[in-house]
N, C-alpha and C. Protein backbone atom coordinates (compact mmCIF):
# COMPACT_ATOMS: atom_id res chain seq x y z
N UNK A 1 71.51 139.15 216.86
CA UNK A 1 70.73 138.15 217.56
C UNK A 1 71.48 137.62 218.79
N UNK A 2 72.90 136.59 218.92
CA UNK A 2 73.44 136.91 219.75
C UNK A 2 73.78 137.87 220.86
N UNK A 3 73.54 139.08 220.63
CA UNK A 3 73.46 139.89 221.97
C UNK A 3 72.13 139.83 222.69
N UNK A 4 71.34 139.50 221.98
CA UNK A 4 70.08 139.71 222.56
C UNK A 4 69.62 138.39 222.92
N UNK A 5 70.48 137.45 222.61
CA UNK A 5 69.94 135.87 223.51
C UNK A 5 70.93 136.34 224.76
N UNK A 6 72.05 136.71 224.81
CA UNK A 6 73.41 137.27 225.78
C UNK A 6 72.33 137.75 226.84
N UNK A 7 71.69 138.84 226.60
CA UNK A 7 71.17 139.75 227.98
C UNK A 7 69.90 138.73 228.35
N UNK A 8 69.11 138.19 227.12
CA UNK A 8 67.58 137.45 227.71
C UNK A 8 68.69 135.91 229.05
N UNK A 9 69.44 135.55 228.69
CA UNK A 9 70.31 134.52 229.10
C UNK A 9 70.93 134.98 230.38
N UNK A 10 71.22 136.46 230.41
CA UNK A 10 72.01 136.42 231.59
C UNK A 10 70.79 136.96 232.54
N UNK A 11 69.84 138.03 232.26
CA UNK A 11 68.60 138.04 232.57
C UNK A 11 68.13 136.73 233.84
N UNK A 12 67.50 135.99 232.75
CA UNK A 12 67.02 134.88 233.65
C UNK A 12 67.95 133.92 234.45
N UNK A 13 68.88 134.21 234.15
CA UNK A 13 70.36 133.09 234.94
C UNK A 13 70.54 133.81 236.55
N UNK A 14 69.42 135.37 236.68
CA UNK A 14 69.64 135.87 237.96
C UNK A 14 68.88 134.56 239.33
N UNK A 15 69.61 134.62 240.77
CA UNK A 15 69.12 134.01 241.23
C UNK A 15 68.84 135.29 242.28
N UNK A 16 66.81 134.62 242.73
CA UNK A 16 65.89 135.44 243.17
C UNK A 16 66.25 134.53 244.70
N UNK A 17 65.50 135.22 245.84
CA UNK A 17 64.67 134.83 246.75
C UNK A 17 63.60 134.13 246.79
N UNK A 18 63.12 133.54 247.77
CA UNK A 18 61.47 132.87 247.17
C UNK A 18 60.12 133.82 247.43
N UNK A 19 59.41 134.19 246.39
CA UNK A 19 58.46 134.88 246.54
C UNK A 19 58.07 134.74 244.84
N UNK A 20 57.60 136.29 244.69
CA UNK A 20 57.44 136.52 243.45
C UNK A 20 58.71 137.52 242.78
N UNK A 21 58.49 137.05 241.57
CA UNK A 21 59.73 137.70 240.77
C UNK A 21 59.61 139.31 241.06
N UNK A 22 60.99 139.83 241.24
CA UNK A 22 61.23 141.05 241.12
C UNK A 22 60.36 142.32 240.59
N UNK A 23 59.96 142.88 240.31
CA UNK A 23 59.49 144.19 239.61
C UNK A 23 60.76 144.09 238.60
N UNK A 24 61.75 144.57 239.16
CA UNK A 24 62.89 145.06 238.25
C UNK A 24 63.68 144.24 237.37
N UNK A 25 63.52 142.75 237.88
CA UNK A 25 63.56 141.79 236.86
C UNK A 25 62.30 141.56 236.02
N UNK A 26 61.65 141.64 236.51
CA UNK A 26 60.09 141.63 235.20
C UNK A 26 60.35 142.63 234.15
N UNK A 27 60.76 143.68 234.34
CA UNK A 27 60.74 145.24 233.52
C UNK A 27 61.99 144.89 232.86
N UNK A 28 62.95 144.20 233.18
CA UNK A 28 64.22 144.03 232.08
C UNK A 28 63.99 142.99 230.98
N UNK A 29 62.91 142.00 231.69
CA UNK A 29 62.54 140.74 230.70
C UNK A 29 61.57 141.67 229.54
N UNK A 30 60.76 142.11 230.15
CA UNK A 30 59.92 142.75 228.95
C UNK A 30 60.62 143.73 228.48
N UNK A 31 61.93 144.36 228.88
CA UNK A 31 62.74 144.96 227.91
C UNK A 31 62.83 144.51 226.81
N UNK A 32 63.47 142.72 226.99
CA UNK A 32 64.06 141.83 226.14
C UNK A 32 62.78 141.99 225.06
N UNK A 33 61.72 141.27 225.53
CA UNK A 33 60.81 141.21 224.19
C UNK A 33 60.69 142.24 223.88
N UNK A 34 60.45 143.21 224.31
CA UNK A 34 60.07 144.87 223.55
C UNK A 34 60.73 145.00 222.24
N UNK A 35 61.93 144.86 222.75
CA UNK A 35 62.87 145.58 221.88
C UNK A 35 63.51 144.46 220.97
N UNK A 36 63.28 142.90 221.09
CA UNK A 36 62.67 141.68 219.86
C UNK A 36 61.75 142.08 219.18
N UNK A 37 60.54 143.10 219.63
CA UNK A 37 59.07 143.02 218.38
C UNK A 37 58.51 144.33 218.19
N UNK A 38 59.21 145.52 217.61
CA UNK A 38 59.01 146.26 217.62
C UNK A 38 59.33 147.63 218.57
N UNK A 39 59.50 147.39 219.42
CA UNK A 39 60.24 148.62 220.67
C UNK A 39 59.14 149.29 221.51
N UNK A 40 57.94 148.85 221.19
CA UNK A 40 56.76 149.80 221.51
C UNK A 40 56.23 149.03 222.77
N UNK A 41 55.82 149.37 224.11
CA UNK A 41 54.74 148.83 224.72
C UNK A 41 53.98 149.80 225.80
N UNK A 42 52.30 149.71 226.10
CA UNK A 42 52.06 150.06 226.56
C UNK A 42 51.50 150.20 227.41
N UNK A 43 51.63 150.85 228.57
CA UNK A 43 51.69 150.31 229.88
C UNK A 43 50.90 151.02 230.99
N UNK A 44 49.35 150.69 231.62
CA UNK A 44 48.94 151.10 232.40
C UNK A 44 48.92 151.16 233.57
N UNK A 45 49.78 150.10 234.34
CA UNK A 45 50.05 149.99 235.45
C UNK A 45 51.74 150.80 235.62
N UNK A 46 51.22 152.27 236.59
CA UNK A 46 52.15 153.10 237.18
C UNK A 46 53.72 152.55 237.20
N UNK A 47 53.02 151.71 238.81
CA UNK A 47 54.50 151.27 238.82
C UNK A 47 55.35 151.04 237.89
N UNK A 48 55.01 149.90 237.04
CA UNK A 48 55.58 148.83 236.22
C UNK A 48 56.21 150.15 234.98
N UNK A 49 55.18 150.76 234.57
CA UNK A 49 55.48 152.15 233.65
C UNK A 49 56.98 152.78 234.37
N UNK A 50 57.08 152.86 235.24
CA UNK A 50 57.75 153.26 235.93
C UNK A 50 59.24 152.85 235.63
N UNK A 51 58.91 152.10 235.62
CA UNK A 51 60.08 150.40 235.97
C UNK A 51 60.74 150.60 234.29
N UNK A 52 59.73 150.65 233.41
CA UNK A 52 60.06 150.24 231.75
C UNK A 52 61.00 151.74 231.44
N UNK A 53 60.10 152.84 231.98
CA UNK A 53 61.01 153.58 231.65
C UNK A 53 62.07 154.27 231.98
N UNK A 54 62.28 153.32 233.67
CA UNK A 54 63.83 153.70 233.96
C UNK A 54 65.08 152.87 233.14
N UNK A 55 64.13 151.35 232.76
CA UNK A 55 65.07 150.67 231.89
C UNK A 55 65.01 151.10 229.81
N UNK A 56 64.68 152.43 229.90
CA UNK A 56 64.74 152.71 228.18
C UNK A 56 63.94 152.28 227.43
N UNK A 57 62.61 151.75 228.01
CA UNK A 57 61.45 151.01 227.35
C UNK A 57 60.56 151.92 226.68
N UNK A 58 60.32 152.49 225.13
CA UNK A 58 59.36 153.07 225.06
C UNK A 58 57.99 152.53 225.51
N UNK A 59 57.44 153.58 226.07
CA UNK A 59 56.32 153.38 226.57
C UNK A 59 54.78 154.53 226.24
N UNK A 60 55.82 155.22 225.31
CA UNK A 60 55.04 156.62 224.85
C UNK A 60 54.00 156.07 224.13
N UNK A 61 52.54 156.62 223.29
CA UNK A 61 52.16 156.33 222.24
C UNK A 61 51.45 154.95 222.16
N UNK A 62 51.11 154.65 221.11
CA UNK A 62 50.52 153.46 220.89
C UNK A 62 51.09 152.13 220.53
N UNK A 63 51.06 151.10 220.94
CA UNK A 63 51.33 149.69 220.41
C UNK A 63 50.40 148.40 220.55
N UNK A 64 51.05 146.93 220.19
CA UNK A 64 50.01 146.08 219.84
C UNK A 64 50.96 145.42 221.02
N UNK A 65 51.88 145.71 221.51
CA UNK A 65 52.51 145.11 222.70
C UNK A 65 51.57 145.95 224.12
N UNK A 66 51.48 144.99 224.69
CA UNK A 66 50.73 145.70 226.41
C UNK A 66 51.18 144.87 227.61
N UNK A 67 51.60 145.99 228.75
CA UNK A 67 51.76 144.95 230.09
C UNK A 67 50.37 144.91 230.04
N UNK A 68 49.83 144.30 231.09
CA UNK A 68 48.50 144.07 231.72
C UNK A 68 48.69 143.13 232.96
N UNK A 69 47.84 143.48 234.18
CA UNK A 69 48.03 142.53 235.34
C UNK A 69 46.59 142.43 235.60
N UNK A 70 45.70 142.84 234.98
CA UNK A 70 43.96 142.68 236.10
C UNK A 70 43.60 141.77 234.81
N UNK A 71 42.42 140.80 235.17
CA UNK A 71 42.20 139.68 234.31
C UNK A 71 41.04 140.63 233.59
N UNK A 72 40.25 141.38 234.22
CA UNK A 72 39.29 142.59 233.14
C UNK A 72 39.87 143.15 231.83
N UNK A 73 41.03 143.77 231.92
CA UNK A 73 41.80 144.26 231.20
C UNK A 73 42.28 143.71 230.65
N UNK A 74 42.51 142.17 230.48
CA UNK A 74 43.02 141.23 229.74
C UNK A 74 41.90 140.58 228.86
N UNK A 75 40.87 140.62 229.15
CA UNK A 75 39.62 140.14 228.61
C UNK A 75 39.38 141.25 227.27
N UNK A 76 39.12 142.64 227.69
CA UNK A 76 39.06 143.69 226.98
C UNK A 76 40.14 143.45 225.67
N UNK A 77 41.87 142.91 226.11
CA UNK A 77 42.51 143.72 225.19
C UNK A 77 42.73 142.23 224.42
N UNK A 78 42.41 141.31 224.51
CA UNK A 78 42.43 140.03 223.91
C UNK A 78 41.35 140.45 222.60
N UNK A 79 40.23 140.99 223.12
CA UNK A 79 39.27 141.07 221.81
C UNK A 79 39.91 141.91 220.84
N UNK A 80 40.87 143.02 221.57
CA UNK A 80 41.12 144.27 220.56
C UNK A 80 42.84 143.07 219.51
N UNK A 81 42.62 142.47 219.67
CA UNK A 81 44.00 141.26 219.19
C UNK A 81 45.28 142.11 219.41
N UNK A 82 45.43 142.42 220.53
CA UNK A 82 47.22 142.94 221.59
C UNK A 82 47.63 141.69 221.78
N UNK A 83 49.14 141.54 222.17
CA UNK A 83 49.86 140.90 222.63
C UNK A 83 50.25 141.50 223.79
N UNK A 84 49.44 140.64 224.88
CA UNK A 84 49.52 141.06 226.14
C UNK A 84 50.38 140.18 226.61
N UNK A 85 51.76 140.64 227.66
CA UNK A 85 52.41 140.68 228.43
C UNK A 85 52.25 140.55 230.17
N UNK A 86 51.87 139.88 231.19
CA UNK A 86 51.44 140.02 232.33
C UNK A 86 52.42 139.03 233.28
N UNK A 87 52.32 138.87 234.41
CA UNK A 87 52.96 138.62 235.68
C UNK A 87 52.50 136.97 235.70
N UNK A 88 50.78 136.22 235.95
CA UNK A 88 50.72 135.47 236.10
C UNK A 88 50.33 134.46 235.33
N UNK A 89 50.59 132.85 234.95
CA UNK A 89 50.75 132.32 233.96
C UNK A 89 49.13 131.57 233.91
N UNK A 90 48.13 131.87 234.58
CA UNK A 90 46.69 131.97 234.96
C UNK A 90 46.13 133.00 233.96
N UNK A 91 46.67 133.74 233.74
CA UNK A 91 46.15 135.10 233.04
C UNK A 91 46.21 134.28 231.22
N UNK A 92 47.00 133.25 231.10
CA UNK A 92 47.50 133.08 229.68
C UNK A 92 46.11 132.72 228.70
N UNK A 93 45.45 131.38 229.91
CA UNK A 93 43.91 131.17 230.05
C UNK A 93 42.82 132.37 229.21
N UNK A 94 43.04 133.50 229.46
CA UNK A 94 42.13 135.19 229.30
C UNK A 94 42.18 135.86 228.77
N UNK A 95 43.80 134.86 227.69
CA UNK A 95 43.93 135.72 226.87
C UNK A 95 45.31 136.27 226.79
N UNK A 96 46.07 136.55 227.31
CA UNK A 96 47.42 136.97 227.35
C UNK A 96 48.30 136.20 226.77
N UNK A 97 49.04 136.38 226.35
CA UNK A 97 50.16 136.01 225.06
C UNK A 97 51.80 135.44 226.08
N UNK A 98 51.89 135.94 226.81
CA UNK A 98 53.30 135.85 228.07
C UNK A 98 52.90 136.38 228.82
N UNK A 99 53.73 135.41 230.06
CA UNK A 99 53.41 135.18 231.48
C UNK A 99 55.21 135.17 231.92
N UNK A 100 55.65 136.16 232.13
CA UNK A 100 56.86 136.40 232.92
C UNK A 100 56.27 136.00 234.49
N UNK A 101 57.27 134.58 235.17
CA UNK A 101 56.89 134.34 236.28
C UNK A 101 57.58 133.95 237.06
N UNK A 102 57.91 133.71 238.36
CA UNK A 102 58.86 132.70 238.95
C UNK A 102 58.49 131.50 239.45
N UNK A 103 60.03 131.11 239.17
CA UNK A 103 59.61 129.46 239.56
C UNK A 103 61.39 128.92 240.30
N UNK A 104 61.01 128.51 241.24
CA UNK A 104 62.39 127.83 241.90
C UNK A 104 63.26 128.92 241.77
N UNK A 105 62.67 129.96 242.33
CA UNK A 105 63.37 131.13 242.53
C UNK A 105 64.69 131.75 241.56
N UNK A 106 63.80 131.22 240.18
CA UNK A 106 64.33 132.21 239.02
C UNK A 106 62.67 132.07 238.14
N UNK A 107 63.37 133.16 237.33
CA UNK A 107 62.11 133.40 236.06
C UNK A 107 62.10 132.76 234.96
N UNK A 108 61.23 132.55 235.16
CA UNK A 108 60.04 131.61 233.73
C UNK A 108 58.83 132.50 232.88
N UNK A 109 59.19 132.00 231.42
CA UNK A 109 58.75 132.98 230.59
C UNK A 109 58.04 131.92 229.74
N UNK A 110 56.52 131.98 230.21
CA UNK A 110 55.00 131.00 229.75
C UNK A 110 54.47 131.81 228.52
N UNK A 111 54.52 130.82 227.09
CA UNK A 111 54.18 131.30 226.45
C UNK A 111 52.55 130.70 225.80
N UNK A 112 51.60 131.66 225.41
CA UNK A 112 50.41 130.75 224.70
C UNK A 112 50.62 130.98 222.96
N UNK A 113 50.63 130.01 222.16
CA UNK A 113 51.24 130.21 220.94
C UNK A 113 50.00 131.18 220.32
N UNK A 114 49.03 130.50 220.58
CA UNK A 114 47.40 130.85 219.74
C UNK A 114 47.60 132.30 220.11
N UNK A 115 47.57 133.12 221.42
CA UNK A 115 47.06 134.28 221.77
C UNK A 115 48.27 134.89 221.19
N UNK A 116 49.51 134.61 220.98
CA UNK A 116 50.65 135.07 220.20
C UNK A 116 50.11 135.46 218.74
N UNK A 117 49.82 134.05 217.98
CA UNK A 117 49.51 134.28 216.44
C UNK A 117 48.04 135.15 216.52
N UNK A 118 47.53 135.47 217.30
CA UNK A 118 45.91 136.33 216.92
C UNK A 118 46.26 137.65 217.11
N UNK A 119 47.88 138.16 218.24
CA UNK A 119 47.99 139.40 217.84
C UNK A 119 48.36 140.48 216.77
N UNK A 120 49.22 139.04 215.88
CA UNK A 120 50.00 139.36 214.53
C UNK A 120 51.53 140.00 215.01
N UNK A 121 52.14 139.89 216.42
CA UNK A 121 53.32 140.61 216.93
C UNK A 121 54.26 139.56 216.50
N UNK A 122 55.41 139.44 215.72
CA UNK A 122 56.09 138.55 215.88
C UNK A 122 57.37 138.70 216.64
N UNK A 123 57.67 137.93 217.13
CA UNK A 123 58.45 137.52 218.38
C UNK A 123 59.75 137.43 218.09
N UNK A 124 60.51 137.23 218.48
CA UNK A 124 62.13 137.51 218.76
C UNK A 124 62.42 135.80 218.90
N UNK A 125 63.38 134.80 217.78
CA UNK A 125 63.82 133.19 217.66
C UNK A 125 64.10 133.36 219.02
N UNK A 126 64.79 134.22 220.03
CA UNK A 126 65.65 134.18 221.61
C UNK A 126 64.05 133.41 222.30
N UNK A 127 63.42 134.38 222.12
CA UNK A 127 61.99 134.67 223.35
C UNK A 127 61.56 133.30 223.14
N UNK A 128 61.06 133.24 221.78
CA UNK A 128 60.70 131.57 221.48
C UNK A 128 60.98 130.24 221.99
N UNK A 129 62.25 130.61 222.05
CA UNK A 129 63.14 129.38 222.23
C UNK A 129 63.58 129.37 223.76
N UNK A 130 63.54 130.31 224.40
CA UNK A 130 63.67 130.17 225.93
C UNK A 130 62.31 129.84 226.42
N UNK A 131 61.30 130.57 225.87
CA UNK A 131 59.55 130.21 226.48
C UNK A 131 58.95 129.24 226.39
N UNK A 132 58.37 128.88 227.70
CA UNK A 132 57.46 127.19 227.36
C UNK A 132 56.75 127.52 226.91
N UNK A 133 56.02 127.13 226.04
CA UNK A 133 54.91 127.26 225.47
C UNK A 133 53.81 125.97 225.67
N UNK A 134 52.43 126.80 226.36
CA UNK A 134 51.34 126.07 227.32
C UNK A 134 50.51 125.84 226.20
């Protein structure tokens, strides 16, 4: 457990520019949870696919973990009860479970408890305990 609060800790302790968070810091954060709840996620957006599996993210196959960034696709996978993963903390609203985001030019990790407990994924004490929960 300690190693894995170690990397979620040094993770977010990166300091960004002002904009939006990294790609490549997004893809290491959802490393962190991945590999807290099972190891599995799956991922339709290219890039980001991209991103998970230069950082060792399975991404093969099926899981109840999902990135997602379009609010359609978040609507869809909320009914199918996934624990969706996405970029903006607007999306949490539609259904999505975490909202990896920036704020004061580091990352913030928005959690919705409800859309958490309806996927049945359980979560990593680190993820918990660093995530606000909205």
């Amino acid at each position: 457990m300690k190693p894995l609060l170690l990397i979620l800790a040094t993770t977010l302790g990166l300091t960004l520019s002002a904009g939006e968070l990294s790609p490549d810091t997004t893809a290491k954060i959802v490393k962190v949870i991945v590999n807290g709840s099972g190891g599995k996620i799956v991922c339709r957006d290219s890039a980001m696919k991209s991103l998970l599996d230069s950082n060792n993210v399975n991404t093969e196959g099926s899981s109840n973990i999902i990135w997602s960034s379009t609010p359609a696709e978040i609507r869809m996978l909320k009914a199918q009860r996934k624990l969706i993963i996405c970029n903006r903390s607007e999306f949490l609203a539609m259904g999505a479970a975490i909202a990896i985001t920036e704020d004061g030019g580091k990352p913030k990790i928005f959690l919705h408890p409800g859309n958490i407990a309806a996927s049945g994924v359980i979560l990593s004490d680190a993820v918990l305990k660093i995530g606000e929960k909205i």
